[in-house]
C-alpha atoms as a PDB file:
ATOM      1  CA  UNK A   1      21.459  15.601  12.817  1.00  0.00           C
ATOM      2  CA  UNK A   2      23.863  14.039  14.934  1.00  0.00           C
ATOM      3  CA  UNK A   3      22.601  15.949  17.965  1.00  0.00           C
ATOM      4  CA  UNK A   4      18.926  14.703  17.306  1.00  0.00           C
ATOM      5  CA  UNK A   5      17.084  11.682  17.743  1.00  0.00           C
ATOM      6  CA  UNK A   6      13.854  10.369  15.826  1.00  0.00           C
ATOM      7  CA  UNK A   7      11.170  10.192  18.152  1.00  0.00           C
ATOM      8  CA  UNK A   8       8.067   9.476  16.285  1.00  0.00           C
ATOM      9  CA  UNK A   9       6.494   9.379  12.740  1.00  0.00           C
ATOM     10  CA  UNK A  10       3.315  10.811  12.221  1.00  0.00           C
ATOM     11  CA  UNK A  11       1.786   9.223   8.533  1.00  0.00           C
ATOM     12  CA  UNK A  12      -0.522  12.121   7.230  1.00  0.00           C
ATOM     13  CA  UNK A  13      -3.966  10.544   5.710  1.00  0.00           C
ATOM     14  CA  UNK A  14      -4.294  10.668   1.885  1.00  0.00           C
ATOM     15  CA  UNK A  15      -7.876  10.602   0.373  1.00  0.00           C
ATOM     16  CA  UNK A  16      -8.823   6.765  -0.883  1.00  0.00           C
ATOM     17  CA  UNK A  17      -7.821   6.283  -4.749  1.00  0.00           C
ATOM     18  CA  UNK A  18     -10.917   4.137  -5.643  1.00  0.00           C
ATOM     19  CA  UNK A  19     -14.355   5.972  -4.272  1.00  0.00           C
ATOM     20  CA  UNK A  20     -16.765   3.039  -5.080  1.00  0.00           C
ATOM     21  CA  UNK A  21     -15.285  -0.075  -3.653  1.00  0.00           C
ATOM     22  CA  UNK A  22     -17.568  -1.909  -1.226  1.00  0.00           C
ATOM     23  CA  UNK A  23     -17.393  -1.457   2.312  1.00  0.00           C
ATOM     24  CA  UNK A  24     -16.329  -5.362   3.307  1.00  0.00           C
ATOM     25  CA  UNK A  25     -13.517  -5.580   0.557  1.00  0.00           C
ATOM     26  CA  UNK A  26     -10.425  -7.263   1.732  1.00  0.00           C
ATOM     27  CA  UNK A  27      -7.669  -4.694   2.274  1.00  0.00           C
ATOM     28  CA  UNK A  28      -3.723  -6.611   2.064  1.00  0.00           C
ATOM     29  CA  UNK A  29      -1.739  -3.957   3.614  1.00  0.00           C
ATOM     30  CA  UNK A  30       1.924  -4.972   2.370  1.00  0.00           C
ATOM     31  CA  UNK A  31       4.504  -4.177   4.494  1.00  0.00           C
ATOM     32  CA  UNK A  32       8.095  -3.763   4.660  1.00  0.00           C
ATOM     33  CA  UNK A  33       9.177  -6.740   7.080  1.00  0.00           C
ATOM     34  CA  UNK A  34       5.649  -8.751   5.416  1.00  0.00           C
ATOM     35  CA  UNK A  35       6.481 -12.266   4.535  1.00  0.00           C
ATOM     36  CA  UNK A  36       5.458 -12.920   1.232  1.00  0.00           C
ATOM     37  CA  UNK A  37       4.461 -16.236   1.830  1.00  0.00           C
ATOM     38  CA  UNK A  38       1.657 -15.553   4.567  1.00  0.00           C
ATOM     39  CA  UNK A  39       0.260 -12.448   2.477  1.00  0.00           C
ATOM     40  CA  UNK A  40      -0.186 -15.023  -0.608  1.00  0.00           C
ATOM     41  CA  UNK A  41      -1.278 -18.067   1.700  1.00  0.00           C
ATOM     42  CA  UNK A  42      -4.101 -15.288   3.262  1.00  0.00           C
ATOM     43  CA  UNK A  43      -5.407 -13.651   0.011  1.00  0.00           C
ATOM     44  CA  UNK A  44      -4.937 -16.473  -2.079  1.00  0.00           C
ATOM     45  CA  UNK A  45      -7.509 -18.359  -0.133  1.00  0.00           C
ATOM     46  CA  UNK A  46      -9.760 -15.817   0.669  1.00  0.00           C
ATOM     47  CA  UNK A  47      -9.780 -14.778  -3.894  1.00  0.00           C
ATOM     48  CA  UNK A  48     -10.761 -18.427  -4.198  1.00  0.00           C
ATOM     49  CA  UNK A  49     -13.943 -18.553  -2.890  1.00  0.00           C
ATOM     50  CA  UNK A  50     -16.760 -17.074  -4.972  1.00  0.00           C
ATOM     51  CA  UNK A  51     -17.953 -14.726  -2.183  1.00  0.00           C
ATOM     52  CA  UNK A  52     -15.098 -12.591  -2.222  1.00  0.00           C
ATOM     53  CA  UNK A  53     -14.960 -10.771  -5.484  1.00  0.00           C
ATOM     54  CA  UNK A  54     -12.278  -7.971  -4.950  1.00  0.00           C
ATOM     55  CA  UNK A  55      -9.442  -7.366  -2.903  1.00  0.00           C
ATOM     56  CA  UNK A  56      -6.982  -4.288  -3.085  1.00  0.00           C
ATOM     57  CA  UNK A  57      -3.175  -4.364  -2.190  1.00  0.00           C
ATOM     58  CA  UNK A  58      -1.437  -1.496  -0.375  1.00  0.00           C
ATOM     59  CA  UNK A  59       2.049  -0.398   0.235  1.00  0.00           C
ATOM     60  CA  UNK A  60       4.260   2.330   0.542  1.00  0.00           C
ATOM     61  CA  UNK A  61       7.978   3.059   0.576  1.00  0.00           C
ATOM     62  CA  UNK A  62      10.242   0.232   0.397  1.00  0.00           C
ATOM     63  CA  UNK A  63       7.567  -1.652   0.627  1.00  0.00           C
ATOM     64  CA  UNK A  64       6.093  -0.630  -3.246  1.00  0.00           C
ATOM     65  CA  UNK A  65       8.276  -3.718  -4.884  1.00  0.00           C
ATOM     66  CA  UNK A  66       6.985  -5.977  -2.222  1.00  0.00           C
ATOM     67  CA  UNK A  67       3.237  -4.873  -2.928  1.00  0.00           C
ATOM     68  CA  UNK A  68       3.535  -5.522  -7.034  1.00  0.00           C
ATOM     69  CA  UNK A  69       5.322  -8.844  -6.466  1.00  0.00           C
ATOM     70  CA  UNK A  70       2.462  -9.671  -4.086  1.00  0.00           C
ATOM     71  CA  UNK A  71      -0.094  -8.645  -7.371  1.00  0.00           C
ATOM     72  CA  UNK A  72       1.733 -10.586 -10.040  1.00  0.00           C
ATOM     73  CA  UNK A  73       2.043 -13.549  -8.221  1.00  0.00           C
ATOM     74  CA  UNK A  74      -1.724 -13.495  -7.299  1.00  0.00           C
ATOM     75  CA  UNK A  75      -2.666 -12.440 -11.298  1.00  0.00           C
ATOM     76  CA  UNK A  76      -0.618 -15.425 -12.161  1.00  0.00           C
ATOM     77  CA  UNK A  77      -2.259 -18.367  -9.559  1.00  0.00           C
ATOM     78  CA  UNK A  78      -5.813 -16.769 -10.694  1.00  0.00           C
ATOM     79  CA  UNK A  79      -6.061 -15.828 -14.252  1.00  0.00           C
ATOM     80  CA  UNK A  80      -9.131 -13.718 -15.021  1.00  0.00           C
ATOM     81  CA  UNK A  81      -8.102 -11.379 -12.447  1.00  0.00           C
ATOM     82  CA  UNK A  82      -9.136  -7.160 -13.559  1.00  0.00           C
ATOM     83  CA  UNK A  83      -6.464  -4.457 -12.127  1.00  0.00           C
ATOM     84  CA  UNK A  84      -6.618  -1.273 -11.734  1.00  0.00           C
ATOM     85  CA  UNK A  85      -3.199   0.097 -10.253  1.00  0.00           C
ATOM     86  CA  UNK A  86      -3.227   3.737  -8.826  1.00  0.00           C
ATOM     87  CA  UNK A  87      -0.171   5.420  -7.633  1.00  0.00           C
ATOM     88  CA  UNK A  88       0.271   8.094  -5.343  1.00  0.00           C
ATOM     89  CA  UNK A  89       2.211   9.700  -2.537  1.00  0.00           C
ATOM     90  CA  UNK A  90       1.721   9.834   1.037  1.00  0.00           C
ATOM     91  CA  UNK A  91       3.365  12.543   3.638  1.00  0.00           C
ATOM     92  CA  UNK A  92       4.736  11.222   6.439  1.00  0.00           C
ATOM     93  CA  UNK A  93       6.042  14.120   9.203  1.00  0.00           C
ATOM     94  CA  UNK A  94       9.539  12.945  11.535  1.00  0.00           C
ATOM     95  CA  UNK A  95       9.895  14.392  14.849  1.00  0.00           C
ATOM     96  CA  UNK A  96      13.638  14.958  16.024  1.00  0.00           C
ATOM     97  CA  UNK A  97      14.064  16.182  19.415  1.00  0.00           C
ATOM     98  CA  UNK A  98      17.564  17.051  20.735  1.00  0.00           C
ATOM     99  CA  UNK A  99      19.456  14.173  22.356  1.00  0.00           C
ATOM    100  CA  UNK A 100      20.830  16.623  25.116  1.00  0.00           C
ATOM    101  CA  UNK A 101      17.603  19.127  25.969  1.00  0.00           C
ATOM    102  CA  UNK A 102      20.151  21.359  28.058  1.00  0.00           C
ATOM    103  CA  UNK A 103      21.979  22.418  24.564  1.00  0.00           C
ATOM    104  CA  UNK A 104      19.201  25.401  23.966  1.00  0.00           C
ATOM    105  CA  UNK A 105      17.968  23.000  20.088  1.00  0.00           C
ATOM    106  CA  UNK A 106      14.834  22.908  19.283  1.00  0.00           C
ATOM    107  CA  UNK A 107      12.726  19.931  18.614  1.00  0.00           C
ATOM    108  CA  UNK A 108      12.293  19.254  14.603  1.00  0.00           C
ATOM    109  CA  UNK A 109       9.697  18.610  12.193  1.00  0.00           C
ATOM    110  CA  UNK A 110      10.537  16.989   8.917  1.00  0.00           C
ATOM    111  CA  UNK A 111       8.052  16.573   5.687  1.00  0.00           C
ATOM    112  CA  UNK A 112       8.664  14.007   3.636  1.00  0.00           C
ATOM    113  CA  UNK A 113       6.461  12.415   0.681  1.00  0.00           C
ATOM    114  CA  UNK A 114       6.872   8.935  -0.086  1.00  0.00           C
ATOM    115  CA  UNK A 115       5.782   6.578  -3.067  1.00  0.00           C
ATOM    116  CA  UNK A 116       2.772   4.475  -2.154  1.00  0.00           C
ATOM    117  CA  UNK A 117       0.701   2.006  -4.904  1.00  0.00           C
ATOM    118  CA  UNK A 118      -2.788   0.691  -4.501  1.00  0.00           C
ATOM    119  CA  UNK A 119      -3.922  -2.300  -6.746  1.00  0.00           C
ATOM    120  CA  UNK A 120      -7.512  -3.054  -6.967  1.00  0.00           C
ATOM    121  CA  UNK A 121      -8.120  -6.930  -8.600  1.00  0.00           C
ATOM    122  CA  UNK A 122     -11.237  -7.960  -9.114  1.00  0.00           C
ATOM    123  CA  UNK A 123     -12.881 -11.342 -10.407  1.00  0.00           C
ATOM    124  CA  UNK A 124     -15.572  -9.186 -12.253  1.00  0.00           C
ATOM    125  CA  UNK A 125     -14.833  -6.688 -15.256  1.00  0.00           C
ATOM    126  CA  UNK A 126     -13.428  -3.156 -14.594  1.00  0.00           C
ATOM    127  CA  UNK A 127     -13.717  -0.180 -16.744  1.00  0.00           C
ATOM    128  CA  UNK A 128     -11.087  -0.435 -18.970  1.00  0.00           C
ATOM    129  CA  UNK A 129     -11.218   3.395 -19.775  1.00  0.00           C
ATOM    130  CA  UNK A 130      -9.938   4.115 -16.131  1.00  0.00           C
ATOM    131  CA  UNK A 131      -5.918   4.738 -15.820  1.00  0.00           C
ATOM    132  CA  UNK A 132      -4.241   2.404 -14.964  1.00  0.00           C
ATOM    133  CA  UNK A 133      -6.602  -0.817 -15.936  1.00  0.00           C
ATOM    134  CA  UNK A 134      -4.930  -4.188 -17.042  1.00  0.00           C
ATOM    135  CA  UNK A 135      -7.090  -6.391 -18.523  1.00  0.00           C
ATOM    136  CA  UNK A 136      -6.568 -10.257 -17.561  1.00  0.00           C
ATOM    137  CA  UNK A 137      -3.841 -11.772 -19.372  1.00  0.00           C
ATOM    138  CA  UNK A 138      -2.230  -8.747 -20.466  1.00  0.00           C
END
């Protein structure tokens, strides 16, 4: 790979985990270089007033740790939270095109799946028969 070069990433879409979440839910998309601070100041707020009932935390790759830290911390500031914790993986395609064009390489495409988590809390109950649910204070 030393003749090559990334040029771009191309992240693949993966179908939604949860089908019936409400259009205007608050979506914390955790990522790698996130402080943790301004995700917690942000959500944190917005889970303490009583309009906002759900909110669902995203992340992928090295950013998966990040994403469940995020959770816990907000489980412990607000205690009757409801979780429901999916995991899944998304594909993500590299491009690599030769660093010298002249050299008669081709340009490369390279597949990877990586680890991604989506958390759904919720002020109201869940159905506790659904993988993955934690019910407050467990």
């Amino acid at each position: 790979m030393e003749n090559y070069k990334k040029t771009k990433i191309v992240e693949k879409p993966c179908p939604p985990p949860f089908t019936d979440l409400p259009p205007d839910i608050i979506e914390m998309k955790v990522k790698d270089g996130s402080k943790i601070r301004n995700l917690m100041g942000y959500a944190i707020g917005k889970m303490e007033l009583d309009s906002v009932r759900q909110m669902l935390f995203t992340g992928s790759g090295k950013a998966v740790s990040k994403t469940i830290t995020c959770v816990e911390i907000m489980k412990r500031r607000l205690k009757e939270l409801h979780q429901i914790t999916k995991v899944l993986f998304k594909q993500i395609e590299e491009i690599w095109e030769p660093i010298v064009p002249e050299a008669g390489l081709d340009a490369l495409t390279v597949k990877r799946n990586i680890p991604a988590i989506c958390v759904l809390l919720s002020k109201d109950a869940l159905d506790p028969q659904e993988p993955g649910y934690q019910a407050p204070g467990s």
